[in-house]
N, C-alpha and C. Protein backbone atom coordinates (compact mmCIF):
# COMPACT_ATOMS: atom_id res chain seq x y z
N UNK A 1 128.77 81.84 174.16
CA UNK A 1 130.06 81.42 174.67
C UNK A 1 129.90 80.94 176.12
N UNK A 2 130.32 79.84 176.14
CA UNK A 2 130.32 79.61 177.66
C UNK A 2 131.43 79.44 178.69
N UNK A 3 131.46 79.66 180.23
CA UNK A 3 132.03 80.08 180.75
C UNK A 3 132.77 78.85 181.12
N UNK A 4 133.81 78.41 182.58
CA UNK A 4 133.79 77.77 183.20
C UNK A 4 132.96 76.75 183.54
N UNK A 5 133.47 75.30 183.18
CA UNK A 5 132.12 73.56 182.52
C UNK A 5 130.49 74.54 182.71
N UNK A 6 130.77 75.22 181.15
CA UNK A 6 129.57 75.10 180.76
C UNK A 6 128.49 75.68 181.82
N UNK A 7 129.07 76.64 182.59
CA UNK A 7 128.26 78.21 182.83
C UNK A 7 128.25 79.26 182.25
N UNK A 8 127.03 79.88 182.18
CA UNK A 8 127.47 80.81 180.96
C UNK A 8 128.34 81.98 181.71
N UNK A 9 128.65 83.07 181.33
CA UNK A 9 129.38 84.17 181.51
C UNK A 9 128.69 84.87 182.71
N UNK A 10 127.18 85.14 182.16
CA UNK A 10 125.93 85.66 183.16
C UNK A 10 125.67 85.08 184.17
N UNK A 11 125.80 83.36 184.02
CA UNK A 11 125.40 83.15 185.61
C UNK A 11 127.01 83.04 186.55
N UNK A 12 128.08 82.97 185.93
CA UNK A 12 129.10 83.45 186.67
C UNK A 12 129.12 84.64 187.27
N UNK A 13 128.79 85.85 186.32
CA UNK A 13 128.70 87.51 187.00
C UNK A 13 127.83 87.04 188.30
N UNK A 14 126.61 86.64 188.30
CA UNK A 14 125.61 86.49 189.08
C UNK A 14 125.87 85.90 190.31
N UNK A 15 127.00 84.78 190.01
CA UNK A 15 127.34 84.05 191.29
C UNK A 15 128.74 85.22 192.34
N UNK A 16 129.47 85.85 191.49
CA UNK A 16 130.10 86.82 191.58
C UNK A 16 130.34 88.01 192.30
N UNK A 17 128.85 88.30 192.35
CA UNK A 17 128.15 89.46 193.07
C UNK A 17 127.53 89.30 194.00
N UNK A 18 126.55 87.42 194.29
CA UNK A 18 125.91 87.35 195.61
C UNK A 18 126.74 87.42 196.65
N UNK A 19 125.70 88.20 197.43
CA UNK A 19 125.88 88.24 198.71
C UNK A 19 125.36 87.34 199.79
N UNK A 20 124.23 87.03 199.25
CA UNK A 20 123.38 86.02 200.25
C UNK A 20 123.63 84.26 198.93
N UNK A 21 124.43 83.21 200.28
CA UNK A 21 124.01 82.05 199.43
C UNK A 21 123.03 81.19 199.96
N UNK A 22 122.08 81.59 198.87
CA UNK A 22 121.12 80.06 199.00
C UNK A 22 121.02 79.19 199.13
N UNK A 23 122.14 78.12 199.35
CA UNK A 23 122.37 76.71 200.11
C UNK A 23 122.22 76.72 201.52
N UNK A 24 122.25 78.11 202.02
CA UNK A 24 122.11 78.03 203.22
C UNK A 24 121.35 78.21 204.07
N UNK A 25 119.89 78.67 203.37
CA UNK A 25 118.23 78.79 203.53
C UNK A 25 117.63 77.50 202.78
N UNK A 26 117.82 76.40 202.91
CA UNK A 26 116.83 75.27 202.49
C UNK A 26 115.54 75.53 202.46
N UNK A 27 115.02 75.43 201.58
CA UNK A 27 113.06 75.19 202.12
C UNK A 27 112.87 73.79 202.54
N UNK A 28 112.07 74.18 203.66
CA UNK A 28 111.27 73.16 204.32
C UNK A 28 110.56 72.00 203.79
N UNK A 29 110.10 70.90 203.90
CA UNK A 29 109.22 70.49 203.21
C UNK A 29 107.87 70.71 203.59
N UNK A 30 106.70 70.61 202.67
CA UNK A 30 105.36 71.23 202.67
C UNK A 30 104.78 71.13 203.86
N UNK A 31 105.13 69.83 204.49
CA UNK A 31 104.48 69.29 206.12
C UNK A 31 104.94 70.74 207.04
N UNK A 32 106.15 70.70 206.91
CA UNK A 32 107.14 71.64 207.59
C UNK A 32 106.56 72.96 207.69
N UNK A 33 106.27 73.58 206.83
CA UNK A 33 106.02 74.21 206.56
C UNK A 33 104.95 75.13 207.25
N UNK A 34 103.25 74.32 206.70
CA UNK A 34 101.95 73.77 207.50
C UNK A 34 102.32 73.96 208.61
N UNK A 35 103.46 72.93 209.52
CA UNK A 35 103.32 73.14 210.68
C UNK A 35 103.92 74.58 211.75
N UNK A 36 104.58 75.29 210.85
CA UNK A 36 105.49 76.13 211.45
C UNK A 36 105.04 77.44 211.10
N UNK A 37 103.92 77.68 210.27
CA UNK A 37 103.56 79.25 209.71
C UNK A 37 102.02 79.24 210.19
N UNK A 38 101.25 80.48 210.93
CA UNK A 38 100.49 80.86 210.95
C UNK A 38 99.20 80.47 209.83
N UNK A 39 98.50 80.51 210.44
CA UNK A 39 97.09 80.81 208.58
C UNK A 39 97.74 81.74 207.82
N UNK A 40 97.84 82.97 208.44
CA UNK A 40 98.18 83.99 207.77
C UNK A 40 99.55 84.21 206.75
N UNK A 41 100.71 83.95 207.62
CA UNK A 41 101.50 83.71 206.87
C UNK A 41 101.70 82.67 205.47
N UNK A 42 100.81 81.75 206.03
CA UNK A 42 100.40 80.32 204.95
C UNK A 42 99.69 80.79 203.91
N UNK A 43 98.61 81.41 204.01
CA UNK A 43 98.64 82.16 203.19
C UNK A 43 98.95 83.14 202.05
N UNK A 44 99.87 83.65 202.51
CA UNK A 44 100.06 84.81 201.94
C UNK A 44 100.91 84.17 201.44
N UNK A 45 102.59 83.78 202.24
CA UNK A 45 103.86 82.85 200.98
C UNK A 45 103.17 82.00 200.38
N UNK A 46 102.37 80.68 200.71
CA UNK A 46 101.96 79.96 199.73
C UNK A 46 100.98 79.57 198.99
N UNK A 47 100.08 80.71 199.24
CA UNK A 47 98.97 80.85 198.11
C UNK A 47 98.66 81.99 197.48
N UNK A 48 99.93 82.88 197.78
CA UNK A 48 99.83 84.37 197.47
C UNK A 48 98.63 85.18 197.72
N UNK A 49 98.36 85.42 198.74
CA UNK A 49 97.97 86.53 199.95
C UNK A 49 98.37 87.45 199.93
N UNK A 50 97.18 88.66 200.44
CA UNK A 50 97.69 89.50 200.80
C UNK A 50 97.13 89.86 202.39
N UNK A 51 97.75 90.41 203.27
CA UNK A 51 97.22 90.57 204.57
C UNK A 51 96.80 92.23 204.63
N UNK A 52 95.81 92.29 205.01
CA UNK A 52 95.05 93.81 205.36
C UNK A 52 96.40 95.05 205.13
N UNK A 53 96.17 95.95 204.62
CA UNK A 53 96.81 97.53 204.69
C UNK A 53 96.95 97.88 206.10
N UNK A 54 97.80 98.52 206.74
CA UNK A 54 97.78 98.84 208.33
C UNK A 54 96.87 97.94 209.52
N UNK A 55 97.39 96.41 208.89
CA UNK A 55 96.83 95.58 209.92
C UNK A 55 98.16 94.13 209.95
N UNK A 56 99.06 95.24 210.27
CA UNK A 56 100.11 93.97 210.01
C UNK A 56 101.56 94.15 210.90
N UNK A 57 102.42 93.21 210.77
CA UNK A 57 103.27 93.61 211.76
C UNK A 57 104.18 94.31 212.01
N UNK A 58 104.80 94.72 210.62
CA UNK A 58 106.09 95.47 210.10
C UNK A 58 105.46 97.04 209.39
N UNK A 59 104.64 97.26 209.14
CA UNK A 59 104.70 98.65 208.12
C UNK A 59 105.13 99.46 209.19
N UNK A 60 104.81 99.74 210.23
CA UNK A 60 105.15 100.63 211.15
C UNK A 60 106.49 100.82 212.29
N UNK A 61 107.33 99.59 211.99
CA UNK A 61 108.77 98.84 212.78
C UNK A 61 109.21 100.18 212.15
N UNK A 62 110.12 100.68 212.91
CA UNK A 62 111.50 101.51 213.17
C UNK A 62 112.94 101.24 213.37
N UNK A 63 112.77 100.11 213.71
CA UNK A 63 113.78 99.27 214.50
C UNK A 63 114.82 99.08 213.54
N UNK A 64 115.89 99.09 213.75
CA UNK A 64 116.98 98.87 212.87
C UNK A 64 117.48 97.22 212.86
N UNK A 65 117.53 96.31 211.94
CA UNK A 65 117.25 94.80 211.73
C UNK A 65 117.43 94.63 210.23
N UNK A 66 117.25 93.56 209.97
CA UNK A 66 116.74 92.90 208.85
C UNK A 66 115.41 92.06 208.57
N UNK A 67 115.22 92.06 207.63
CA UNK A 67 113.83 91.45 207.16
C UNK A 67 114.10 90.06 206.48
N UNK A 68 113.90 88.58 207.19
CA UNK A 68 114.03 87.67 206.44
C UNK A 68 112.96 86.90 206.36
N UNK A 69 112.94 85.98 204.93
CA UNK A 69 112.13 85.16 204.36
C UNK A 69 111.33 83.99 205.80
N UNK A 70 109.79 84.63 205.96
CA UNK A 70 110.05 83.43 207.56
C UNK A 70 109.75 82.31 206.86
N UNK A 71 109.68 81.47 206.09
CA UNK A 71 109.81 79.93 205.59
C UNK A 71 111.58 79.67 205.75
N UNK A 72 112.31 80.44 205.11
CA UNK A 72 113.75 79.99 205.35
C UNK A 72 114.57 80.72 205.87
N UNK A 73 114.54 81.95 206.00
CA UNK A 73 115.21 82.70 207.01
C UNK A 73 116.33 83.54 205.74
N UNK A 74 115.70 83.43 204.78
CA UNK A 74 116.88 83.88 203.54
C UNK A 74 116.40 85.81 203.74
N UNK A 75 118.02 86.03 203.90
CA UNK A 75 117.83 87.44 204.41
C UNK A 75 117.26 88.18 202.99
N UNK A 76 116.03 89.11 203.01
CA UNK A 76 115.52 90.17 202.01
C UNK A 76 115.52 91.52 202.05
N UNK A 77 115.63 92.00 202.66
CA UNK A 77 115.39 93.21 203.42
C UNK A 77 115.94 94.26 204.65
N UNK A 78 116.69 95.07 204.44
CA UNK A 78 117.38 95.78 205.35
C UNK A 78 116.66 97.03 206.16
N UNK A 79 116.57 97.07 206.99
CA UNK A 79 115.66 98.55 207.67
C UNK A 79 116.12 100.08 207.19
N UNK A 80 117.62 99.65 206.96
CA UNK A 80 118.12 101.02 205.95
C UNK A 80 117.49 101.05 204.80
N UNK A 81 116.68 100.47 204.08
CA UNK A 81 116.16 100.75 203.17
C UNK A 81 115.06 100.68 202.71
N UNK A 82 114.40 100.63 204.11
CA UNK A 82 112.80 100.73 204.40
C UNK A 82 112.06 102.20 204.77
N UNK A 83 111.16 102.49 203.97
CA UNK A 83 110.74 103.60 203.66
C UNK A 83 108.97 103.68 203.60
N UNK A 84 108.51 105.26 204.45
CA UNK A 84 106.86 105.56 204.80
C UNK A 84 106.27 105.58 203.33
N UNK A 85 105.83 104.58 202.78
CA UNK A 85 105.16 104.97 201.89
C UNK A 85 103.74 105.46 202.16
N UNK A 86 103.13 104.96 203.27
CA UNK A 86 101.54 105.65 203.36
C UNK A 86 100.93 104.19 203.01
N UNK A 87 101.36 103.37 202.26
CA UNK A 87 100.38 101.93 201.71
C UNK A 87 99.94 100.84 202.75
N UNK A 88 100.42 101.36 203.99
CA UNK A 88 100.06 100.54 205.24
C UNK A 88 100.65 99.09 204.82
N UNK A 89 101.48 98.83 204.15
CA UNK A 89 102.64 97.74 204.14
C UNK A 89 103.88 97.93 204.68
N UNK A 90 104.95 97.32 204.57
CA UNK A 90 106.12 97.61 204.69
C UNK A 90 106.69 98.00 203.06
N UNK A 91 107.48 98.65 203.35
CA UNK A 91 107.84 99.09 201.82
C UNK A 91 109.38 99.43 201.89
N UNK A 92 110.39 99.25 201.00
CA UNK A 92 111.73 99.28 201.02
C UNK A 92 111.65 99.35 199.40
N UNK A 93 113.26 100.24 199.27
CA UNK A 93 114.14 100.70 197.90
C UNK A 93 114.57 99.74 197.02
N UNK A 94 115.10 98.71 197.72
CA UNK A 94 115.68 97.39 197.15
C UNK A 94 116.01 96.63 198.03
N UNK A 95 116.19 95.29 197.63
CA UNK A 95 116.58 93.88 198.84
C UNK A 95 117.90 94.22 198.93
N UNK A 96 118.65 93.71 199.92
CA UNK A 96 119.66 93.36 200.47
C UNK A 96 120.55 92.48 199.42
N UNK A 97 120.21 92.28 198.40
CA UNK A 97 120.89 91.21 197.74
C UNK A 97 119.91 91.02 196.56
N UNK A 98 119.60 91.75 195.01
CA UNK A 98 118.82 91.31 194.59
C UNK A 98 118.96 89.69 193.89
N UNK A 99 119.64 89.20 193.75
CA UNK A 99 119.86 87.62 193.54
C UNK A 99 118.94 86.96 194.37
N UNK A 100 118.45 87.60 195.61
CA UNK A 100 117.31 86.61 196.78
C UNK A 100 115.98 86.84 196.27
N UNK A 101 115.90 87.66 195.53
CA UNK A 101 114.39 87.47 194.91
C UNK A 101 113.99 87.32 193.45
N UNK A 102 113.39 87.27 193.05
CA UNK A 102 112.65 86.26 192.04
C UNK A 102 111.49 87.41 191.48
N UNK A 103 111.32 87.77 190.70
CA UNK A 103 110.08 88.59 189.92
C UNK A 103 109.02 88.08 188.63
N UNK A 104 108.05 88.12 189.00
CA UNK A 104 106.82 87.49 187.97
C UNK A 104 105.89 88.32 187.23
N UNK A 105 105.53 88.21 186.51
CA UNK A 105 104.03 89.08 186.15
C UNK A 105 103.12 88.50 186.64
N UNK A 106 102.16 89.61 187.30
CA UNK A 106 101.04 88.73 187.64
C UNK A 106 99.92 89.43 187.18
N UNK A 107 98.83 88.27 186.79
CA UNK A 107 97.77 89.46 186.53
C UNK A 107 96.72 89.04 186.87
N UNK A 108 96.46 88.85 188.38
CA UNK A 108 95.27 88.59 188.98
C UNK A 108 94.88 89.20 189.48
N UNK A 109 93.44 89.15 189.61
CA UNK A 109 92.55 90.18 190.09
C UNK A 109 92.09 91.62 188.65
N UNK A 110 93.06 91.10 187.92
CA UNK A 110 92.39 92.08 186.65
C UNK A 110 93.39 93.47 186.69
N UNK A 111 94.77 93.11 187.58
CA UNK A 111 96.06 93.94 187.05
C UNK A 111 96.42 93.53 186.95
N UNK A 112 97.58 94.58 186.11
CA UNK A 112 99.28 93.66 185.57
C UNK A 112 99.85 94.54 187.04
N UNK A 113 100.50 93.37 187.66
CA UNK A 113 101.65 94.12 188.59
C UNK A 113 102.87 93.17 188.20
N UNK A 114 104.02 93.32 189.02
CA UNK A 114 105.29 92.67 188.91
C UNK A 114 104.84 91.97 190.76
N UNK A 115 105.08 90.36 190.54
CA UNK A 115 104.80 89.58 192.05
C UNK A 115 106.75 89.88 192.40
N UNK A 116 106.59 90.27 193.46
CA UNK A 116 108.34 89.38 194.37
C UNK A 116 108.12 88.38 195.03
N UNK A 117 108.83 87.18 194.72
CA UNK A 117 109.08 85.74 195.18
C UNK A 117 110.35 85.78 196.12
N UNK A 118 110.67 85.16 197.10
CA UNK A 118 111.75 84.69 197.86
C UNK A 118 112.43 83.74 196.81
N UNK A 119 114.10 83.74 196.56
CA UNK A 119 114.50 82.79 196.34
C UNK A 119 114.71 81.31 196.29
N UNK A 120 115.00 81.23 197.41
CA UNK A 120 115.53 80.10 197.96
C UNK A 120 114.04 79.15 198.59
N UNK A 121 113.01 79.78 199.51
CA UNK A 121 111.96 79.24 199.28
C UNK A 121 110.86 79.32 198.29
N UNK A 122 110.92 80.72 197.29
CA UNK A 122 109.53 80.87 196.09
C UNK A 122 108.59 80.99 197.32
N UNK A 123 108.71 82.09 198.11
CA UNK A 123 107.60 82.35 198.93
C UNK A 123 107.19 83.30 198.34
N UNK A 124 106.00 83.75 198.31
CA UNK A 124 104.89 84.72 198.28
C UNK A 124 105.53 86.14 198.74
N UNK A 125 106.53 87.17 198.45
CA UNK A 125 106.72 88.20 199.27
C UNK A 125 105.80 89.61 199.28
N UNK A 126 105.12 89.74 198.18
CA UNK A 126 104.29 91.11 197.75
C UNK A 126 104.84 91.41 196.33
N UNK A 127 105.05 92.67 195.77
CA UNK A 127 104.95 93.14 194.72
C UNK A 127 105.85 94.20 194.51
N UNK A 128 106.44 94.43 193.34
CA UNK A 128 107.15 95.73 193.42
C UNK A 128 106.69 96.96 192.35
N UNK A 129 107.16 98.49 192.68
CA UNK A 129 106.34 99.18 191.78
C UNK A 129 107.24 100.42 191.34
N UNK A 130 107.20 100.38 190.05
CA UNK A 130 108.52 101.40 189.49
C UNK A 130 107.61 103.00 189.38
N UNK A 131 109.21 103.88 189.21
CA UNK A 131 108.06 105.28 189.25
C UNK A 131 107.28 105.48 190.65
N UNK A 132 107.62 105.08 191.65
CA UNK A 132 106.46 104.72 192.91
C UNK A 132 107.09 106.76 193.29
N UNK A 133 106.14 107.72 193.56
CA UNK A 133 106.71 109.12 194.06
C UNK A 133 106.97 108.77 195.71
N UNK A 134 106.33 107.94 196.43
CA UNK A 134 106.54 108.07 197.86
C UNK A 134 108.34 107.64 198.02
N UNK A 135 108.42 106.79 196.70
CA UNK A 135 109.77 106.06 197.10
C UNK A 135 111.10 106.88 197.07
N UNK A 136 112.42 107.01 197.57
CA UNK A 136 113.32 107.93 197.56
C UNK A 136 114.00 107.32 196.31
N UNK A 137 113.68 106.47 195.67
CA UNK A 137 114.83 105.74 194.49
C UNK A 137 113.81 106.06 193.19
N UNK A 138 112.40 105.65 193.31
CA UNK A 138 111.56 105.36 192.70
C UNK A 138 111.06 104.09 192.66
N UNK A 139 111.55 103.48 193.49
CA UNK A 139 110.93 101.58 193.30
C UNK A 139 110.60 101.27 194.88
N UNK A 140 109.18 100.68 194.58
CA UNK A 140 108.78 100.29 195.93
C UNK A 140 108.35 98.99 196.01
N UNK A 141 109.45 98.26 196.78
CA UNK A 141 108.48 96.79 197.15
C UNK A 141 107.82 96.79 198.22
N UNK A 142 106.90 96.90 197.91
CA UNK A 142 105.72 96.34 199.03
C UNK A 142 105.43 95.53 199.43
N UNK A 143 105.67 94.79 200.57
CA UNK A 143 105.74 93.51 200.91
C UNK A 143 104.71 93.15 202.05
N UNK A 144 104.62 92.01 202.19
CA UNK A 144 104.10 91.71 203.35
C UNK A 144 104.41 91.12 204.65
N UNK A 145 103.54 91.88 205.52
CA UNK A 145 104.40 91.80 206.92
C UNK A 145 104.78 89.76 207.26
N UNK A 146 103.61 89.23 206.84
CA UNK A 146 103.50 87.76 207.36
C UNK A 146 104.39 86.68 206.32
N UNK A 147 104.90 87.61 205.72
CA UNK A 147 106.33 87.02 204.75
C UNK A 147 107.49 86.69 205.65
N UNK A 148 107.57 87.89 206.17
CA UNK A 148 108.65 88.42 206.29
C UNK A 148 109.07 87.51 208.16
N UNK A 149 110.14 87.96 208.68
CA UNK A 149 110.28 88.00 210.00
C UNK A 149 111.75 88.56 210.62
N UNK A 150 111.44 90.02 211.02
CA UNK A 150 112.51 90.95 211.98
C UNK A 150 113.26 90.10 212.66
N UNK A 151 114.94 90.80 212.27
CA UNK A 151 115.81 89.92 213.41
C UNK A 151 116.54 91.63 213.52
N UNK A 152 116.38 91.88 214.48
CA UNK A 152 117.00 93.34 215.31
C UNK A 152 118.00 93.55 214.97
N UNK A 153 118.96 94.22 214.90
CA UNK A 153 120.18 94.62 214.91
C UNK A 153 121.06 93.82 215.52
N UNK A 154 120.78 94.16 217.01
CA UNK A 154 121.51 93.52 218.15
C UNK A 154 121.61 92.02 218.07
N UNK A 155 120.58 91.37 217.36
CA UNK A 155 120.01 89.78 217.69
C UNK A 155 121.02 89.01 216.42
N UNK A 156 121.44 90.07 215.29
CA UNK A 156 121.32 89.88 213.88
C UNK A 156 122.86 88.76 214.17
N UNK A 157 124.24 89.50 214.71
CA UNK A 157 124.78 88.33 215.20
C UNK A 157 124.63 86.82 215.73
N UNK A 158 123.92 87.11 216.68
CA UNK A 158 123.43 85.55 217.44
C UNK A 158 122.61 84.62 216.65
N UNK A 159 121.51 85.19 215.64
CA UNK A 159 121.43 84.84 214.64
C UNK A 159 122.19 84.35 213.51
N UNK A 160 122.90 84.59 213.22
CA UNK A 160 123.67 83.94 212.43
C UNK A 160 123.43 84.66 210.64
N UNK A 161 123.23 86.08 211.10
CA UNK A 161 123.37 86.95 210.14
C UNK A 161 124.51 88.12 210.26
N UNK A 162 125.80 87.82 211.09
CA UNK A 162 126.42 88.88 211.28
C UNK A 162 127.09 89.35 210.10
N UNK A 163 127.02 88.55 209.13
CA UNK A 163 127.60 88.96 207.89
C UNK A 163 126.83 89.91 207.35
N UNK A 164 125.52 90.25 207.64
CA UNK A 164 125.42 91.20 207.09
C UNK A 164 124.71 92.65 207.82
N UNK A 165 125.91 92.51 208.50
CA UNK A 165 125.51 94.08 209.75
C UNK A 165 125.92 95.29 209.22
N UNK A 166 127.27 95.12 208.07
CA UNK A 166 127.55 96.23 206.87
C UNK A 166 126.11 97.09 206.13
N UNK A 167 125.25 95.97 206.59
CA UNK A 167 123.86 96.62 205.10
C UNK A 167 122.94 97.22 205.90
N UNK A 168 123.24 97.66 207.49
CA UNK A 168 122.29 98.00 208.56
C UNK A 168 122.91 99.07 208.83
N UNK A 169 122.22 100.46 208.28
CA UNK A 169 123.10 101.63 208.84
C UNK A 169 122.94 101.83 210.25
């Protein structure tokens, strides 16, 4: 059955519930891109990388902020729901909005894990892991620091994320 010209019911619920819209994180184009991200980061979003265990920028942040996509700035990640797992990553319960990410099987390197993708750019974010005991929910995404990029609390206004200062305890 379909919904309103021929959406279904599901992607209405879906549009329904976001919180974060994706028209408003464009991806870059590839040049853009190249020119604006580190090796490292280049890496890791667009060739799926991973950057060293406790050699990175976020596993150890305290700071109360958000975590957004650094190719588009599409918010993923809240510091309220970032949690010590010990994996020398950053690690959090759930995104800020699960509609902003994207989940794959991957099975390189000779595991099955579940990949997390950024929405709006299909960046590279890390992986998520159910049953995880360090986690307080049981689900841990583990992400990577050179994905990602901290906007503080305080900054999160001037930024042009004040909409979502509700999701920052």
């Amino acid at each position: 059955r379909q919904g309103y010209c021929h959406i279904s019911s599901t992607e209405m619920k879906e549009v329904s519930e976001m919180i974060v819209d994706p028209g408003d994180y464009p991806k870059p184009t590839e040049e853009e891109i190249r020119d604006m991200l580190t090796d490292r980061q280049y890496d890791v979003t667009q060739l799926s990388g991973t950057e060293p265990a406790f050699d990175n920028e976020y596993y150890n942040n305290h700071q109360r902020g958000i975590y957004v996509d650094v190719v588009t700035g599409e918010p993923q990640f809240s510091s309220s729901d970032k949690f010590e797992s010990g994996t020398g990553w950053p690690s959090f319960t759930k995104p800020i909005d699960e509609n902003t990410i994207r989940t794959l099987e991957d099975r390189a390197l000779g595991m099955r894990r579940i990949e997390v993708r950024s929405r709006a750019g299909n960046s590279h974010l890390g992986h998520v892991f159910y049953n995880d005991r360090q986690s307080p929910n049981g689900t841990r995404f583990c992400i990577n620091s050179a994905a990602l990029r901290f906007i503080p609390y305080e900054e999160m206004e001037s930024e042009g994320y004040g909409y979502l200062l509700d999701y920052v305890e």
